[in-house]
Protein backbone atom coordinates (compact mmCIF):
# COMPACT_ATOMS: atom_id res chain seq x y z
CA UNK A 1 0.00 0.00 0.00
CA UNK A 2 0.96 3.44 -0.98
CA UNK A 3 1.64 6.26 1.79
CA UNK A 4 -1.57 7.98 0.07
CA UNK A 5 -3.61 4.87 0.38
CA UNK A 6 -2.18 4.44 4.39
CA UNK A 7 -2.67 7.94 5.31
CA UNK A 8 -6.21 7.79 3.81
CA UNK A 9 -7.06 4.54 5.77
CA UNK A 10 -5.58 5.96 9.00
CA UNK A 11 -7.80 8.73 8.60
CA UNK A 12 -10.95 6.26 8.04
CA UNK A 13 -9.79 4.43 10.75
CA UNK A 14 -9.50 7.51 13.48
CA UNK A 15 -13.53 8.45 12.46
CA UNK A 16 -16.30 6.76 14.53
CA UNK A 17 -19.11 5.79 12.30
CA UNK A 18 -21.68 4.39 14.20
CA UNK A 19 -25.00 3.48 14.23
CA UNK A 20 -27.69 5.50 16.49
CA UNK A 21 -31.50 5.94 16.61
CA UNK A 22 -33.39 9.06 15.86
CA UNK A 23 -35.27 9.79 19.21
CA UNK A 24 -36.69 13.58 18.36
CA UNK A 25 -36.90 15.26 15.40
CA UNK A 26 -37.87 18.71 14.74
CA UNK A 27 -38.15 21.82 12.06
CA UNK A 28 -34.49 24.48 12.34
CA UNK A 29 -36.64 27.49 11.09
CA UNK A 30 -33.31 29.38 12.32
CA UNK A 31 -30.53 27.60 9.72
CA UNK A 32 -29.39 29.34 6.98
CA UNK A 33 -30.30 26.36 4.43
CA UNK A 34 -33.83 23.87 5.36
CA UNK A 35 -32.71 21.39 7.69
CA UNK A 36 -34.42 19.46 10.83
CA UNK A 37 -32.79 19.34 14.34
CA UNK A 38 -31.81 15.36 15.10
CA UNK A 39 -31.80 13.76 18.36
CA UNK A 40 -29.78 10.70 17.79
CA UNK A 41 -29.37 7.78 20.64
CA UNK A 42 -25.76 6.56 20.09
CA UNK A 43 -26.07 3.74 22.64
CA UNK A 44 -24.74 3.46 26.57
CA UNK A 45 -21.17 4.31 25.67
CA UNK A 46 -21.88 7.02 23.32
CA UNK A 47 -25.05 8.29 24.30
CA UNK A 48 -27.52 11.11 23.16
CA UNK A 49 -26.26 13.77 19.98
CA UNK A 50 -27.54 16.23 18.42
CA UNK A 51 -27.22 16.93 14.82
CA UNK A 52 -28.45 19.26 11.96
CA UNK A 53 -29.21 17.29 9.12
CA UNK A 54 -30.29 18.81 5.84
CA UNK A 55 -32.53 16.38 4.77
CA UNK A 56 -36.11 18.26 4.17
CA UNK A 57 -36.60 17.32 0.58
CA UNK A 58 -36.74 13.07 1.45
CA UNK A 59 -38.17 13.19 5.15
CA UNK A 60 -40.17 14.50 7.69
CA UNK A 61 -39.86 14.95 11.13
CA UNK A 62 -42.17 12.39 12.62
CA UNK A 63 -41.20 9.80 9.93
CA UNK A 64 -37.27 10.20 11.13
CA UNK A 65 -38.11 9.15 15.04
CA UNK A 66 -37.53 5.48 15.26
CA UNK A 67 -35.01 5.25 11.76
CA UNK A 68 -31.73 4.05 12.80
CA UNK A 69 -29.07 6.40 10.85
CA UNK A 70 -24.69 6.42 10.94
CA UNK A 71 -23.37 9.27 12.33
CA UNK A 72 -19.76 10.54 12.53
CA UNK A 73 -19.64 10.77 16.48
CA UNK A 74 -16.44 11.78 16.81
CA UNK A 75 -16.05 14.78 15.19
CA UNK A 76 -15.43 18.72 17.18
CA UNK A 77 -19.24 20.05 17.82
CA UNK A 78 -19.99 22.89 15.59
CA UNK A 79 -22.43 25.72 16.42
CA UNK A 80 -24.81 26.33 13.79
CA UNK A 81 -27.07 29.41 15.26
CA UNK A 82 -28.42 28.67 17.98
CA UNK A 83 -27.93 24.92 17.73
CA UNK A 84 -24.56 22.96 18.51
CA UNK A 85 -24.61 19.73 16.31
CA UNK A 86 -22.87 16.95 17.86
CA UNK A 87 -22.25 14.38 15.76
CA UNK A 88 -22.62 14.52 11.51
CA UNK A 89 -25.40 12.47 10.06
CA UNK A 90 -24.32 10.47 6.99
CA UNK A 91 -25.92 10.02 3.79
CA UNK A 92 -26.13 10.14 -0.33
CA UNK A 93 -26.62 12.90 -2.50
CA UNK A 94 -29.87 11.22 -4.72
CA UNK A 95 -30.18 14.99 -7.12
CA UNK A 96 -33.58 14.95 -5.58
CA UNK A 97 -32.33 15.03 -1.90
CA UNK A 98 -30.35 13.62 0.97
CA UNK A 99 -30.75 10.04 1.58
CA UNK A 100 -29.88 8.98 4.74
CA UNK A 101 -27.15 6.30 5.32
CA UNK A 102 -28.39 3.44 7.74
CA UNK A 103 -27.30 -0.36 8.40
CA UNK A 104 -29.88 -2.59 5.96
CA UNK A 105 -30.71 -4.99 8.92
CA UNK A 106 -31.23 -3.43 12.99
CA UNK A 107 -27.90 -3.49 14.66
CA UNK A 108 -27.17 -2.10 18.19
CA UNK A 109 -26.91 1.57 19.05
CA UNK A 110 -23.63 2.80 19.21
CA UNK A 111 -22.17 -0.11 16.80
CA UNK A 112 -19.39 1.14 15.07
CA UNK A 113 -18.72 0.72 11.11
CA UNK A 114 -15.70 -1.08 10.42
């Protein structure tokens, strides 16, 4: 393996991708771009995170509680107005929206993607 190709694994390696729960959803009238506030339960070790998620144009709030999602959980928290997101949501630009990135079968909260 190239240094390129080890530094970019590394760098995989040192971000926590895990799977979490949405617990509470709700509108962020106050972001600059549409986007919902995110609740996420990352498990016992891990626990609650927020997150702002720009996702309006796929979901709604109440249809997000109960979806499990990955999140980045490791990441610095980043005030966005008068929100502090916690951990960074993952998922696919579709052209028509955000699609959220989640395991394809129920795993345990705070399971980590290897």
């Amino acid at each position: 393996m190239n240094d390129t190709a080890t530094d970019a694994l590394e760098a995989l390696e040192r971000l926590e991708i895990r799977a979490g729960t949405v617990i509470r959803a709700e509108a962020f009238p106050e972001a600059h771009r549409p986007a919902y506030k995110l609740w996420v339960d990352f498990g016992p070790q891990v626990g609650v995170l927020t997150s702002s998620a720009r996702i309006t144009d796929l979901y709604d709030p109440e249809g997000l509680v109960g979806r499990q999602v990955l999140g980045a959980t490791n990441l610095p928290p980043r005030r966005i107005g008068p929100f502090v997101s916690e951990c960074l949501v993952m998922g696919f630009n579709t052209g028509d929206g955000v699609a959220l990135a989640a395991p394809d079968r129920p795993v345990a909260n705070g399971e980590r993607l290897y």
